[in-house]
PDB file of N, CA and C in Angstrom:
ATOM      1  N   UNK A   1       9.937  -1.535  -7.629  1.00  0.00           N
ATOM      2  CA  UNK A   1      11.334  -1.659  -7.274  1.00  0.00           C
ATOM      3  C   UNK A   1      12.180  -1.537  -8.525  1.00  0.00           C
ATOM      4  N   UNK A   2      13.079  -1.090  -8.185  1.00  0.00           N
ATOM      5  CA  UNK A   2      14.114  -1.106  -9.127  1.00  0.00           C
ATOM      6  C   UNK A   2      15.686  -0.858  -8.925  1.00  0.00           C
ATOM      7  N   UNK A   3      16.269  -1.130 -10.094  1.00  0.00           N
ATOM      8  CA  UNK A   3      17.852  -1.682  -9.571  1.00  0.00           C
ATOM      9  C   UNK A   3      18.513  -0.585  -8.838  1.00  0.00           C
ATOM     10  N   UNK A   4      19.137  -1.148  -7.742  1.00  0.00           N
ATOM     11  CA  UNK A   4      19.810  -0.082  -6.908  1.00  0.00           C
ATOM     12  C   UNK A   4      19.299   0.506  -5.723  1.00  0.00           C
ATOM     13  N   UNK A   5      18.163   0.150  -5.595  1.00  0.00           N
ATOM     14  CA  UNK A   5      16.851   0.124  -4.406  1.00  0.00           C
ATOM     15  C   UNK A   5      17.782  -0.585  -3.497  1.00  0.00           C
ATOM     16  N   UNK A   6      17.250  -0.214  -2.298  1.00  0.00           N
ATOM     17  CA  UNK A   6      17.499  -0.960  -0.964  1.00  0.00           C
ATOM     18  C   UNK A   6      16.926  -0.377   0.056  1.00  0.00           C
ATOM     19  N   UNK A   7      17.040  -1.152   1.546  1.00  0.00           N
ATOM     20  CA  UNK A   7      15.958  -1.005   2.440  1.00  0.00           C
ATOM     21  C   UNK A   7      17.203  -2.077   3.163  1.00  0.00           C
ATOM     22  N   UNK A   8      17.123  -0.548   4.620  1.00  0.00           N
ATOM     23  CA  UNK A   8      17.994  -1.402   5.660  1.00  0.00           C
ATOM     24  C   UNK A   8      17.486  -0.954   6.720  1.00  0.00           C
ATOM     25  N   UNK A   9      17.693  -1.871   7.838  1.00  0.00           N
ATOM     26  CA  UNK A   9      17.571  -1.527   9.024  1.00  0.00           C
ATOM     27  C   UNK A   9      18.256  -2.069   9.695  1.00  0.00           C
ATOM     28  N   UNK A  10      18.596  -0.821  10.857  1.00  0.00           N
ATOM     29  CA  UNK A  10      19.624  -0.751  11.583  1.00  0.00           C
ATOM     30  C   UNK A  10      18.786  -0.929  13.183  1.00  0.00           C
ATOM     31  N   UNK A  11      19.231  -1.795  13.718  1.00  0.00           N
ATOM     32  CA  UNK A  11      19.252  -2.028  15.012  1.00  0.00           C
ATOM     33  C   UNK A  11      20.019  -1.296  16.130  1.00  0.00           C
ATOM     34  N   UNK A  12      19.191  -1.465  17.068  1.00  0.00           N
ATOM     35  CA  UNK A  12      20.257  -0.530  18.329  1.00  0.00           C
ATOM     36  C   UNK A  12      20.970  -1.043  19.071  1.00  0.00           C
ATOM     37  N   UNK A  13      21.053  -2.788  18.970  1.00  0.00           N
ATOM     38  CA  UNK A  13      22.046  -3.272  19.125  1.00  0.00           C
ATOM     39  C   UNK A  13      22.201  -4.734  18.447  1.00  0.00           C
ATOM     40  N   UNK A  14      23.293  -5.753  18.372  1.00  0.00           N
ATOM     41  CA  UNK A  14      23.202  -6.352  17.701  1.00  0.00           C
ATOM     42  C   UNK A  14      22.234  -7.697  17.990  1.00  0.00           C
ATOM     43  N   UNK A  15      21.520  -8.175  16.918  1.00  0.00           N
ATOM     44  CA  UNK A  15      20.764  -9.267  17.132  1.00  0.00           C
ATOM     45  C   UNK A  15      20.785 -10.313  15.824  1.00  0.00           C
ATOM     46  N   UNK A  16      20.376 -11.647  16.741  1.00  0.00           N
ATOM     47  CA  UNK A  16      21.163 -12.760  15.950  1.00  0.00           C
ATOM     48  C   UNK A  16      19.761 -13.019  15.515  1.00  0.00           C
ATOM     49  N   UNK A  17      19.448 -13.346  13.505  1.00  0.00           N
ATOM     50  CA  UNK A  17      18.077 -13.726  13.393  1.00  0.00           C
ATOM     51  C   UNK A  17      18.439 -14.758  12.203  1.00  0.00           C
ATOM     52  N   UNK A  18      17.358 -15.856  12.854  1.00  0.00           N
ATOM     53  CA  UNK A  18      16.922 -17.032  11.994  1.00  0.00           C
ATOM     54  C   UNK A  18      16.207 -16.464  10.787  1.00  0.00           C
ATOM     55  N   UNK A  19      15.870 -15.584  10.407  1.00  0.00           N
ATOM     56  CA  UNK A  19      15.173 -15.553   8.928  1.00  0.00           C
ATOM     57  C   UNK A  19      14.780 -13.532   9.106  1.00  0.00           C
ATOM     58  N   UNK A  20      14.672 -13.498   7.833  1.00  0.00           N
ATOM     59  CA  UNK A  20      13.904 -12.011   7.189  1.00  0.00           C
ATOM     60  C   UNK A  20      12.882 -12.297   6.765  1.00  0.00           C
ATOM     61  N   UNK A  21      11.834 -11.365   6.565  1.00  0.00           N
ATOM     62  CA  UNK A  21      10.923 -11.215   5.614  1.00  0.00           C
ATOM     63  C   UNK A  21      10.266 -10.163   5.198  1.00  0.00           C
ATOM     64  N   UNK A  22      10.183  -9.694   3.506  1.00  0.00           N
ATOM     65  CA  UNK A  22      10.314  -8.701   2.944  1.00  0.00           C
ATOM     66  C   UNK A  22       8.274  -8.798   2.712  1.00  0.00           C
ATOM     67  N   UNK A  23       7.350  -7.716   3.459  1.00  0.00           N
ATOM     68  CA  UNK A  23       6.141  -7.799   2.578  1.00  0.00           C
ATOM     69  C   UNK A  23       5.815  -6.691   1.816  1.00  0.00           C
ATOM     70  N   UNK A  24       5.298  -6.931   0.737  1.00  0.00           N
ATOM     71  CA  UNK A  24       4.987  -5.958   0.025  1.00  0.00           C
ATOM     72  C   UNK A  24       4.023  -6.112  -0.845  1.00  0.00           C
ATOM     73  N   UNK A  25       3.159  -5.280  -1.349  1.00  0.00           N
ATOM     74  CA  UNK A  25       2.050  -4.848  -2.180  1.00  0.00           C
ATOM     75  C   UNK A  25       2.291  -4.568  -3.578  1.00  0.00           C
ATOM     76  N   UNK A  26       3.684  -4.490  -3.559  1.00  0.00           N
ATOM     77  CA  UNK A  26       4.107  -4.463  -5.341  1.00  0.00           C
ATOM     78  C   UNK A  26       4.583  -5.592  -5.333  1.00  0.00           C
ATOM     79  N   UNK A  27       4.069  -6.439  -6.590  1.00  0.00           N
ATOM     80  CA  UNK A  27       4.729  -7.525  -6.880  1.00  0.00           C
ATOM     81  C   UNK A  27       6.539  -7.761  -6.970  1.00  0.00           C
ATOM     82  N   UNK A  28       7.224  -8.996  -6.042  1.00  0.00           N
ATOM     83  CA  UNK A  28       8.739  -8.494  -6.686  1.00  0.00           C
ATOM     84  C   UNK A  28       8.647  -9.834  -7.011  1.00  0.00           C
ATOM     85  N   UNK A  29       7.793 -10.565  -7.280  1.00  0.00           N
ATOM     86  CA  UNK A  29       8.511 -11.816  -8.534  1.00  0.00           C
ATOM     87  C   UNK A  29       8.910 -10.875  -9.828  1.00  0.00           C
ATOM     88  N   UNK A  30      10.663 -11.998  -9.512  1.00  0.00           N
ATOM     89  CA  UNK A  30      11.130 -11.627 -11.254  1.00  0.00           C
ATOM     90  C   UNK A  30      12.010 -10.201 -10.790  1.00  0.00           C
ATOM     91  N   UNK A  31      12.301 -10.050  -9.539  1.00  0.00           N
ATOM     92  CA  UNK A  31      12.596  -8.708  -9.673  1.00  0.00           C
ATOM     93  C   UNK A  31      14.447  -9.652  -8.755  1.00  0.00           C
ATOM     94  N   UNK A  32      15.745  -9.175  -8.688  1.00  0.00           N
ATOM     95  CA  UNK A  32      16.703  -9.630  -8.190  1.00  0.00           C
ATOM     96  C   UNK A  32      16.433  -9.107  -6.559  1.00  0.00           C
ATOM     97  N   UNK A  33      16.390  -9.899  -5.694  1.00  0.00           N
ATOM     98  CA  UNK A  33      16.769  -9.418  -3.939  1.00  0.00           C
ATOM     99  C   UNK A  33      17.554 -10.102  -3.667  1.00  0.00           C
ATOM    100  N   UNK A  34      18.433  -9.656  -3.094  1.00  0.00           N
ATOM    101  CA  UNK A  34      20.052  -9.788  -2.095  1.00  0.00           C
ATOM    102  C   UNK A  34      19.169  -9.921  -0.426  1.00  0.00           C
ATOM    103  N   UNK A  35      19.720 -10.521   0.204  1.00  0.00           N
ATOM    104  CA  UNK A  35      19.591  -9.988   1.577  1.00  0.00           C
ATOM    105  C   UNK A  35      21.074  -9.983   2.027  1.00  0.00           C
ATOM    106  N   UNK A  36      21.430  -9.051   2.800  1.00  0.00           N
ATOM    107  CA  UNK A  36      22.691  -8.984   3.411  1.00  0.00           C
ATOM    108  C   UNK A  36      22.834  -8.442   4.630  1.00  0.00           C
ATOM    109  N   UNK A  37      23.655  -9.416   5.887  1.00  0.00           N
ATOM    110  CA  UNK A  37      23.302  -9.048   7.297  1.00  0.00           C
ATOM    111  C   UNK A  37      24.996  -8.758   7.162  1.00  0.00           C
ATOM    112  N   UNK A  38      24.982  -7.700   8.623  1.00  0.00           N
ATOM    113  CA  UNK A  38      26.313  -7.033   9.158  1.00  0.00           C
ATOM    114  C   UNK A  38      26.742  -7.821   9.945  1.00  0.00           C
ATOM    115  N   UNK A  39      27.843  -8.434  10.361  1.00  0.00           N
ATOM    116  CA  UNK A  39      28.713  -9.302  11.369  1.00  0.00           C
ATOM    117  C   UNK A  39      29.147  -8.099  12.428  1.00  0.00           C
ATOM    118  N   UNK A  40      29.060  -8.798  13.814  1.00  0.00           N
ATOM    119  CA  UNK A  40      29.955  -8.218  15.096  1.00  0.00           C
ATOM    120  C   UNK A  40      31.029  -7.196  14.653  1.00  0.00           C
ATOM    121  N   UNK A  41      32.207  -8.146  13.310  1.00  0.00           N
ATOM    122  CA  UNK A  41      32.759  -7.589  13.139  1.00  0.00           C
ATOM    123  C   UNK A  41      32.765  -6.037  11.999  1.00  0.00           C
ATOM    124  N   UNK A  42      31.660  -5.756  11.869  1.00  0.00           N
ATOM    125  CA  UNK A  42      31.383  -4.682  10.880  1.00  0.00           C
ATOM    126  C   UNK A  42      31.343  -5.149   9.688  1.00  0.00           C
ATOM    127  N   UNK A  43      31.425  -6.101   8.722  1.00  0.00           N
ATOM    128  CA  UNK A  43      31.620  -6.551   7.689  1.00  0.00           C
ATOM    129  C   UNK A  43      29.783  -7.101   7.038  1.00  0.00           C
ATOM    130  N   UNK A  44      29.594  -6.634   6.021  1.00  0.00           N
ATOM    131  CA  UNK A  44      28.326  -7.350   4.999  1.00  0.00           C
ATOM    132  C   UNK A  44      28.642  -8.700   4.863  1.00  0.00           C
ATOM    133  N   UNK A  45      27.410  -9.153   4.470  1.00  0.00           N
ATOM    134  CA  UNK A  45      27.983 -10.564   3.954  1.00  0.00           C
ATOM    135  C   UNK A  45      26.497 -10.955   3.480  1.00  0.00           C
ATOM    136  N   UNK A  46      26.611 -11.481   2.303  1.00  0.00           N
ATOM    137  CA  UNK A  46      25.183 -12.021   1.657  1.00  0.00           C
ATOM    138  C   UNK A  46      24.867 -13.311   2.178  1.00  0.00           C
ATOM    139  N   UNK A  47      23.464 -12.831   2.500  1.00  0.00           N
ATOM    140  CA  UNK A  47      22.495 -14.160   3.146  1.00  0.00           C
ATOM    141  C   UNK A  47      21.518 -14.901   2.379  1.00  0.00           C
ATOM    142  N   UNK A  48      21.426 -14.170   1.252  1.00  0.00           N
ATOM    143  CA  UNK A  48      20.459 -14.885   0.309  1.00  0.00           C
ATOM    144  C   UNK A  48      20.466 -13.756  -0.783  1.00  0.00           C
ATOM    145  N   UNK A  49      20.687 -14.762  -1.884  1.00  0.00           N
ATOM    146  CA  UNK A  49      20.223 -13.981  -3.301  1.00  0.00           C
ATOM    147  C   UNK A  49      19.487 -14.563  -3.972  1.00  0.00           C
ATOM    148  N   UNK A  50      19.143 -15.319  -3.532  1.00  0.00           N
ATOM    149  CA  UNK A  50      17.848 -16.314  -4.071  1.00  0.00           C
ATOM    150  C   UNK A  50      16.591 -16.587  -3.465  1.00  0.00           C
ATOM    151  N   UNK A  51      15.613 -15.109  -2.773  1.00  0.00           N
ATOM    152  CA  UNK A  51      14.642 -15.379  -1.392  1.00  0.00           C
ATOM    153  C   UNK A  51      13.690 -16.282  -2.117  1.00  0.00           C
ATOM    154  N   UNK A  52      12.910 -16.660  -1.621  1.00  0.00           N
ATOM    155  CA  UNK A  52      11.704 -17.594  -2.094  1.00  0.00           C
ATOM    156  C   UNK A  52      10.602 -16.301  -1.812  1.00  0.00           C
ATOM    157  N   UNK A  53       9.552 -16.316  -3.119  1.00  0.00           N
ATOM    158  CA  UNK A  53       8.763 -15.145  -2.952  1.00  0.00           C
ATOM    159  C   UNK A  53       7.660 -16.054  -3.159  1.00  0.00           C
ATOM    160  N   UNK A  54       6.456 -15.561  -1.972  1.00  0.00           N
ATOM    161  CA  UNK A  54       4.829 -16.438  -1.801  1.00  0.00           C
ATOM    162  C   UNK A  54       4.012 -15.215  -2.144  1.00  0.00           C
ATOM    163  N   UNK A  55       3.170 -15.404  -2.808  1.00  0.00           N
ATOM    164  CA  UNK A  55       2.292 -14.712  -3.352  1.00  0.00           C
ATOM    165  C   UNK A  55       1.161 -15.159  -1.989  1.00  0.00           C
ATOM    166  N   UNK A  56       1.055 -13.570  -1.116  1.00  0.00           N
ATOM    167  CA  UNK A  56      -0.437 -13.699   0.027  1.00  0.00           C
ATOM    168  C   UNK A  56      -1.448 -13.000  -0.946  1.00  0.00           C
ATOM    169  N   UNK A  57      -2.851 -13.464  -0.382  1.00  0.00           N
ATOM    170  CA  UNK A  57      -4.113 -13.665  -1.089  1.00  0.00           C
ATOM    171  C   UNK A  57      -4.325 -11.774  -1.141  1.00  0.00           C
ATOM    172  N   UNK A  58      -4.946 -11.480  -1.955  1.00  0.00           N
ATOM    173  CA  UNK A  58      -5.051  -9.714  -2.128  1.00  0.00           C
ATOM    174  C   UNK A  58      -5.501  -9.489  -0.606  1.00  0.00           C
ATOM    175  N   UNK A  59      -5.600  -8.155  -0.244  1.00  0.00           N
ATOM    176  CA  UNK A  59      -6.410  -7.600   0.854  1.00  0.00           C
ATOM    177  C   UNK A  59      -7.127  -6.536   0.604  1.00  0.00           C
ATOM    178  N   UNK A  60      -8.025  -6.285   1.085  1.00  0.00           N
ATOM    179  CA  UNK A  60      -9.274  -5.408   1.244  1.00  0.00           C
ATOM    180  C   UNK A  60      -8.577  -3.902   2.110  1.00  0.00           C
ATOM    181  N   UNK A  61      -7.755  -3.125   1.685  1.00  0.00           N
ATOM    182  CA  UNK A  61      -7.445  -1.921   1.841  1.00  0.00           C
ATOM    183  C   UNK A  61      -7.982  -0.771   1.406  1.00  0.00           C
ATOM    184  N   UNK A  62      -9.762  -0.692   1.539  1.00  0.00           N
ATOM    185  CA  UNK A  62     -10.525   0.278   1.075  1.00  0.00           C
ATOM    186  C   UNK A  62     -10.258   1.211   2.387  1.00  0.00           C
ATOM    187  N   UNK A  63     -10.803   0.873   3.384  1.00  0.00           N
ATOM    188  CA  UNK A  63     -10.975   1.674   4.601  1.00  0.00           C
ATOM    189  C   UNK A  63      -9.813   2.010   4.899  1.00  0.00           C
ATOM    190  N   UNK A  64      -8.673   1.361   4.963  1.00  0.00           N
ATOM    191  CA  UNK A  64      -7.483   2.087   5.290  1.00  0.00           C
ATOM    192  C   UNK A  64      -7.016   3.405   4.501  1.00  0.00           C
ATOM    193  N   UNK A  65      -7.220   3.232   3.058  1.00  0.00           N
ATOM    194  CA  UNK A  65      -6.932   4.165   2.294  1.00  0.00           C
ATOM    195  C   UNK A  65      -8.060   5.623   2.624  1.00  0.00           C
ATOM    196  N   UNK A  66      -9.398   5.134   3.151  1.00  0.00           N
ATOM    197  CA  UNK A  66     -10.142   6.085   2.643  1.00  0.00           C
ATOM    198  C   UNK A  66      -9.554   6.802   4.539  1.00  0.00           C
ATOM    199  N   UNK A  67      -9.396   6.094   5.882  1.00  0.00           N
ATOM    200  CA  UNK A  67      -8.651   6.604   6.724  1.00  0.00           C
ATOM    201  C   UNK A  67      -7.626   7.696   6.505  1.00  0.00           C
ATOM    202  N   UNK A  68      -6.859   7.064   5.613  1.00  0.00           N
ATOM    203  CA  UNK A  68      -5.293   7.902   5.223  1.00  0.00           C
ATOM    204  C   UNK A  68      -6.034   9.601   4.892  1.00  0.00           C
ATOM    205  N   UNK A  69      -7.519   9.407   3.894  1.00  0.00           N
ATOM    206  CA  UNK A  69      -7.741  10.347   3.293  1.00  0.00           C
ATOM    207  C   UNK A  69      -7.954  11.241   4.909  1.00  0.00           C
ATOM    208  N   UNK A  70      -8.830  10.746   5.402  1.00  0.00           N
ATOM    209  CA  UNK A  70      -9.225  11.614   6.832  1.00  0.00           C
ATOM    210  C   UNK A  70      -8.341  12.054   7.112  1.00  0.00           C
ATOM    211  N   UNK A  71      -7.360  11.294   7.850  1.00  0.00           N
ATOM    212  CA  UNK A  71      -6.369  11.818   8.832  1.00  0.00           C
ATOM    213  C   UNK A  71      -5.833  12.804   7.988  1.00  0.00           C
ATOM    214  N   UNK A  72      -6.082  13.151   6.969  1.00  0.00           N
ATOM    215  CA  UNK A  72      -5.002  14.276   5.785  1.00  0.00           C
ATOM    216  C   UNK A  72      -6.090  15.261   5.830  1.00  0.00           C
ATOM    217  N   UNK A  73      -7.307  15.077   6.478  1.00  0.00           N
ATOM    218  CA  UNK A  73      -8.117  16.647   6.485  1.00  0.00           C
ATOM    219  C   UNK A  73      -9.081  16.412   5.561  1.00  0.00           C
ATOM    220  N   UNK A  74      -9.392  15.542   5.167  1.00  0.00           N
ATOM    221  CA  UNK A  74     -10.395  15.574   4.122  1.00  0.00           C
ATOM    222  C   UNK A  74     -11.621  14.825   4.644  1.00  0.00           C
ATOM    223  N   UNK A  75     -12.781  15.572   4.583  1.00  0.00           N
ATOM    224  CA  UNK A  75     -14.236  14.876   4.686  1.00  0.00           C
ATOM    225  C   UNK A  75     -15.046  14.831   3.677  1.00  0.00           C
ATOM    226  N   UNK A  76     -14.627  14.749   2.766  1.00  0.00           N
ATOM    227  CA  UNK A  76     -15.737  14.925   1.434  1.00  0.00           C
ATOM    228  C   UNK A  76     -14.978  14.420   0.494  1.00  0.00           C
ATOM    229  N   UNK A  77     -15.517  13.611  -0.291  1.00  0.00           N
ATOM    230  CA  UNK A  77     -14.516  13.041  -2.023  1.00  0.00           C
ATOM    231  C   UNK A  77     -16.029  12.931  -2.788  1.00  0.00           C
ATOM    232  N   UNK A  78     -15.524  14.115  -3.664  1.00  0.00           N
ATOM    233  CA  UNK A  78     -16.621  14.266  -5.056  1.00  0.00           C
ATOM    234  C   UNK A  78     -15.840  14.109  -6.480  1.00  0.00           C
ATOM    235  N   UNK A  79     -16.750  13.309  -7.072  1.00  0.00           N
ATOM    236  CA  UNK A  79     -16.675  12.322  -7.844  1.00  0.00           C
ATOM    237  C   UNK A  79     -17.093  12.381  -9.490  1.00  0.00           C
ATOM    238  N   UNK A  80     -16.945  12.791 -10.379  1.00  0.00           N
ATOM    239  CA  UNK A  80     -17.757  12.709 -12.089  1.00  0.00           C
ATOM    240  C   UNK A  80     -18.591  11.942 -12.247  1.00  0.00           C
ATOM    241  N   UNK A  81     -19.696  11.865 -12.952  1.00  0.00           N
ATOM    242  CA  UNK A  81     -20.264  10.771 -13.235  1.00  0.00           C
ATOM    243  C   UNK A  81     -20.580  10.932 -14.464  1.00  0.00           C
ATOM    244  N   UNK A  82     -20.521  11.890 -15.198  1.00  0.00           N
ATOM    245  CA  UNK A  82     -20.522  12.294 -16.618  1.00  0.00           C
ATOM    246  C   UNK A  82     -19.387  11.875 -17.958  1.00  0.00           C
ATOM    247  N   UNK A  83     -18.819  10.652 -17.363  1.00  0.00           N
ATOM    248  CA  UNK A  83     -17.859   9.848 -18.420  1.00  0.00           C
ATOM    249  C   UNK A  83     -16.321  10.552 -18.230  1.00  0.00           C
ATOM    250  N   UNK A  84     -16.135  11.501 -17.573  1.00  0.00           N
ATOM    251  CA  UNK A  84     -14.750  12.652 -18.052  1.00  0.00           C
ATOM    252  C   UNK A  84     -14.367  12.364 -16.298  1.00  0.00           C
ATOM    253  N   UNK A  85     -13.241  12.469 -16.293  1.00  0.00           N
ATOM    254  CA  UNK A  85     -12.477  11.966 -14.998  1.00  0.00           C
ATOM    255  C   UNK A  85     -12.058  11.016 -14.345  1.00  0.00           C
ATOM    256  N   UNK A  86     -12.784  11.044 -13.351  1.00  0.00           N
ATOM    257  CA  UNK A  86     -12.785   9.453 -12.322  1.00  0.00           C
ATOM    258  C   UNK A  86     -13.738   8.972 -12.262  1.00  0.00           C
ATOM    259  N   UNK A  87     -14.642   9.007 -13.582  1.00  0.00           N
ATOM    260  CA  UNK A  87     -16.051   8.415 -13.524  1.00  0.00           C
ATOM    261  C   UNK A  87     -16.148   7.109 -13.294  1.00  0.00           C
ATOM    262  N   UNK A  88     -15.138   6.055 -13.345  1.00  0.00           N
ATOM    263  CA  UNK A  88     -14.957   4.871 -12.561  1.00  0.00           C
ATOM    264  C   UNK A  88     -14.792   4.555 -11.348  1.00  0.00           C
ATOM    265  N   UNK A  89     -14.097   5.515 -11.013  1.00  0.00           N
ATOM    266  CA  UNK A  89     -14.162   5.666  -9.228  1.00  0.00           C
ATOM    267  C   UNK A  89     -15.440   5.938  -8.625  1.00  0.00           C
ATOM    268  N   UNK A  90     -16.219   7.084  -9.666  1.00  0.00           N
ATOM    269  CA  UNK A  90     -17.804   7.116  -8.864  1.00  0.00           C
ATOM    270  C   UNK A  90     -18.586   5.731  -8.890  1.00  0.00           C
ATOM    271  N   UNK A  91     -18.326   5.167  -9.968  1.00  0.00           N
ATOM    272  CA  UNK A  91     -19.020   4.040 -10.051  1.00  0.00           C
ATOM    273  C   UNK A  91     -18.664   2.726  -9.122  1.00  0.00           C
ATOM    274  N   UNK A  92     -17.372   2.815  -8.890  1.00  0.00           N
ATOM    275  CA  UNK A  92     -16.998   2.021  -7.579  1.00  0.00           C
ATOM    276  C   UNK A  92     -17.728   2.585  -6.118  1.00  0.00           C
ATOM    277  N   UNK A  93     -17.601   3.929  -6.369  1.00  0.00           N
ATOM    278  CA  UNK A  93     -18.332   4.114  -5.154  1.00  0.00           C
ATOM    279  C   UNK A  93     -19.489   3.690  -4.560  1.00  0.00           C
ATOM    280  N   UNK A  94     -20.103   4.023  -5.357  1.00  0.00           N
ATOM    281  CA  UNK A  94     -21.796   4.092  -5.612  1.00  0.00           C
ATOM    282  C   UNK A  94     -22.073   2.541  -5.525  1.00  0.00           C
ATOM    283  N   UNK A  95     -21.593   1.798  -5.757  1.00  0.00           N
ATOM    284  CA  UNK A  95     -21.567   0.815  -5.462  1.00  0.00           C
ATOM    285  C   UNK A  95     -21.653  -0.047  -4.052  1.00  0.00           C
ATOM    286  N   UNK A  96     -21.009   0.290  -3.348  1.00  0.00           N
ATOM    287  CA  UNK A  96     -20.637   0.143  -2.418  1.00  0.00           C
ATOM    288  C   UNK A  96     -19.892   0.529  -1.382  1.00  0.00           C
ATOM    289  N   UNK A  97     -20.695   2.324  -1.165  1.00  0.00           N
ATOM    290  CA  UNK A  97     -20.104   3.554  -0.474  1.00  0.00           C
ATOM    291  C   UNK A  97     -19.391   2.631   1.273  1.00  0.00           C
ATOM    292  N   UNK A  98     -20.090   1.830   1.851  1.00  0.00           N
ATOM    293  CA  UNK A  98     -19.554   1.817   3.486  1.00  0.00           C
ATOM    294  C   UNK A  98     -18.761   0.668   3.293  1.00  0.00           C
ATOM    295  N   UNK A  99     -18.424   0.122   2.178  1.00  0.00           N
ATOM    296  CA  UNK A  99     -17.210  -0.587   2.180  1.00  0.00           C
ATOM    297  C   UNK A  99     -15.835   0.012   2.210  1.00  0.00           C
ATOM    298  N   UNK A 100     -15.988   1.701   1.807  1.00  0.00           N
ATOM    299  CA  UNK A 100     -14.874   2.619   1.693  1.00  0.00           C
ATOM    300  C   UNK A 100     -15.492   3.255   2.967  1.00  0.00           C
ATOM    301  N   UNK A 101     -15.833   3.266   3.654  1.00  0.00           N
ATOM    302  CA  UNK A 101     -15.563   4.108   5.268  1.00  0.00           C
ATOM    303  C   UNK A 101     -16.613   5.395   4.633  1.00  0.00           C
ATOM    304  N   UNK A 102     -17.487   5.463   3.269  1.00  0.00           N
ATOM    305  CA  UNK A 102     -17.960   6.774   2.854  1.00  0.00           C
ATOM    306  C   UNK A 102     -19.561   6.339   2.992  1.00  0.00           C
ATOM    307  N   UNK A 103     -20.030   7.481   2.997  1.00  0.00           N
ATOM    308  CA  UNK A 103     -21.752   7.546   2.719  1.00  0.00           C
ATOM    309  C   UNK A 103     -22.032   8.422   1.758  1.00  0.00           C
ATOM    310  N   UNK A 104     -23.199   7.990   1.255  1.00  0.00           N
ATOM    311  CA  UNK A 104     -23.331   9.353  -0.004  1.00  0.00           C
ATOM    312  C   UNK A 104     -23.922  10.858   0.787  1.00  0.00           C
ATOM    313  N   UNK A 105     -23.195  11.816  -0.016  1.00  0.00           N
ATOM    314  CA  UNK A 105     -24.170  13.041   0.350  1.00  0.00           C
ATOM    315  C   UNK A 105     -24.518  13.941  -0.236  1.00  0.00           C
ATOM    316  N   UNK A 106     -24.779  13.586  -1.295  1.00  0.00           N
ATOM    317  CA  UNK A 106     -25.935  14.397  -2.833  1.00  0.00           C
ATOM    318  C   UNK A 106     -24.968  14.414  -3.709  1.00  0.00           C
ATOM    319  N   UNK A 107     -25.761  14.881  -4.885  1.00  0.00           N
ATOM    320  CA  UNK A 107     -25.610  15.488  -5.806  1.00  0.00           C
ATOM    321  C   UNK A 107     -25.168  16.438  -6.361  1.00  0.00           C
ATOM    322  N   UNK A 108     -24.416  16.963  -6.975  1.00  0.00           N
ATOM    323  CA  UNK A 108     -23.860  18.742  -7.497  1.00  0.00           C
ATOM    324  C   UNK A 108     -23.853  18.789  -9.234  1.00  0.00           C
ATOM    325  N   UNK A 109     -25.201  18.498 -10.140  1.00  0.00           N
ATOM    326  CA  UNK A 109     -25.613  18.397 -11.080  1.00  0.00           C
ATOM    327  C   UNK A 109     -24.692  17.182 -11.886  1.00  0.00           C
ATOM    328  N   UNK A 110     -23.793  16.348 -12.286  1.00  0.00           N
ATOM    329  CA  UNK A 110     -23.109  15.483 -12.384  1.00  0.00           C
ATOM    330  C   UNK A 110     -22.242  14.643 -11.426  1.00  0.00           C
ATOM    331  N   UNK A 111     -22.068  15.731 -10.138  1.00  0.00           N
ATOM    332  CA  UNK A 111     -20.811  15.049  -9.685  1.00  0.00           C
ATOM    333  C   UNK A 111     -21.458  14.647  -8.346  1.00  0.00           C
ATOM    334  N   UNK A 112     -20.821  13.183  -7.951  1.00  0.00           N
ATOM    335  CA  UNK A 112     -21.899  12.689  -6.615  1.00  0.00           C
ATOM    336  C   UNK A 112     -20.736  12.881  -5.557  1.00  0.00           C
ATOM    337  N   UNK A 113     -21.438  13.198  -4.638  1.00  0.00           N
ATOM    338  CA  UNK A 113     -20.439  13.949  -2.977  1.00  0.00           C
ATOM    339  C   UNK A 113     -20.180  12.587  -2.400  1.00  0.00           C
ATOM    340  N   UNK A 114     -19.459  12.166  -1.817  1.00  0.00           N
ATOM    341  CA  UNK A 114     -19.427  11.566  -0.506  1.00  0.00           C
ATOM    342  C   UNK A 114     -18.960  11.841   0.797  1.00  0.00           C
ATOM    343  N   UNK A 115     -19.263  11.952   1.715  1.00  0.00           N
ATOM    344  CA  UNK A 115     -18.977  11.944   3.017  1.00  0.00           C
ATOM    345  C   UNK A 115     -17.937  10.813   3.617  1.00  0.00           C
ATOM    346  N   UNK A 116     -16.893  11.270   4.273  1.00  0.00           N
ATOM    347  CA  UNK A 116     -15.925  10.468   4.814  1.00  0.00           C
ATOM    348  C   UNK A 116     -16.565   9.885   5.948  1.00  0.00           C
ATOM    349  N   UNK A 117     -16.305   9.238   6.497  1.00  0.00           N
ATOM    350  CA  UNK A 117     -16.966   8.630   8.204  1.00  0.00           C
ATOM    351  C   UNK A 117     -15.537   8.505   8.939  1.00  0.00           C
TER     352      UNK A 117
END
């Protein structure tokens, strides 16, 4: 985030709400948020410039990501293992291919294949 950012939503008609809540995967402690709701009468008006931000416990977004890859056409992610690239990513893999939605499927003299599921 950064200054001058915003994020609104517009309703299709008007509704009266006891609270917001902003989630997100980038940290915004330390970062300034406004919230500001529209009145009947068309007018802004700040509801909080001071939100209280809770840090939720990480999540396990392997499979979703390696999904995203599918649905984009992709069945195969090959990988370095020869120190030069994403040779950390192979090594995450290889690790623990069906925690990412992948299976292995050979070899190509350095670089290890995987199969999407």
């Amino acid at each position: 985030m950064r200054a001058g950012m915003y994020l609104e939503i517009d309703f299709d008609h008007p509704q009266r709400l006891t609270s917001a809540v902003l989630l997100s995967h980038t940290p915004v402690f330390h970062v300034g948020l406004e919230f500001f709701g529209q009145g009947s009468d068309g007018r802004w008006r700040l509801l909080s410039d001071k939100p209280t931000a809770t840090a939720l416990p990480p999540q396990d977004l392997r499979l979703e990501a390696t999904q995203a890859l599918r649905r984009a056409g992709f069945r195969y992610v090959m990988v370095a293992t020869d120190g030069s690239g994403y040779t950390e990513l192979a090594r995450i893999l290889a690790r623990d291919p069906a925690g990412w939605g992948m299976e292995p499927a050979g070899y190509a003299g350095k670089e290890l294949l995987f199969h999407i599921r």
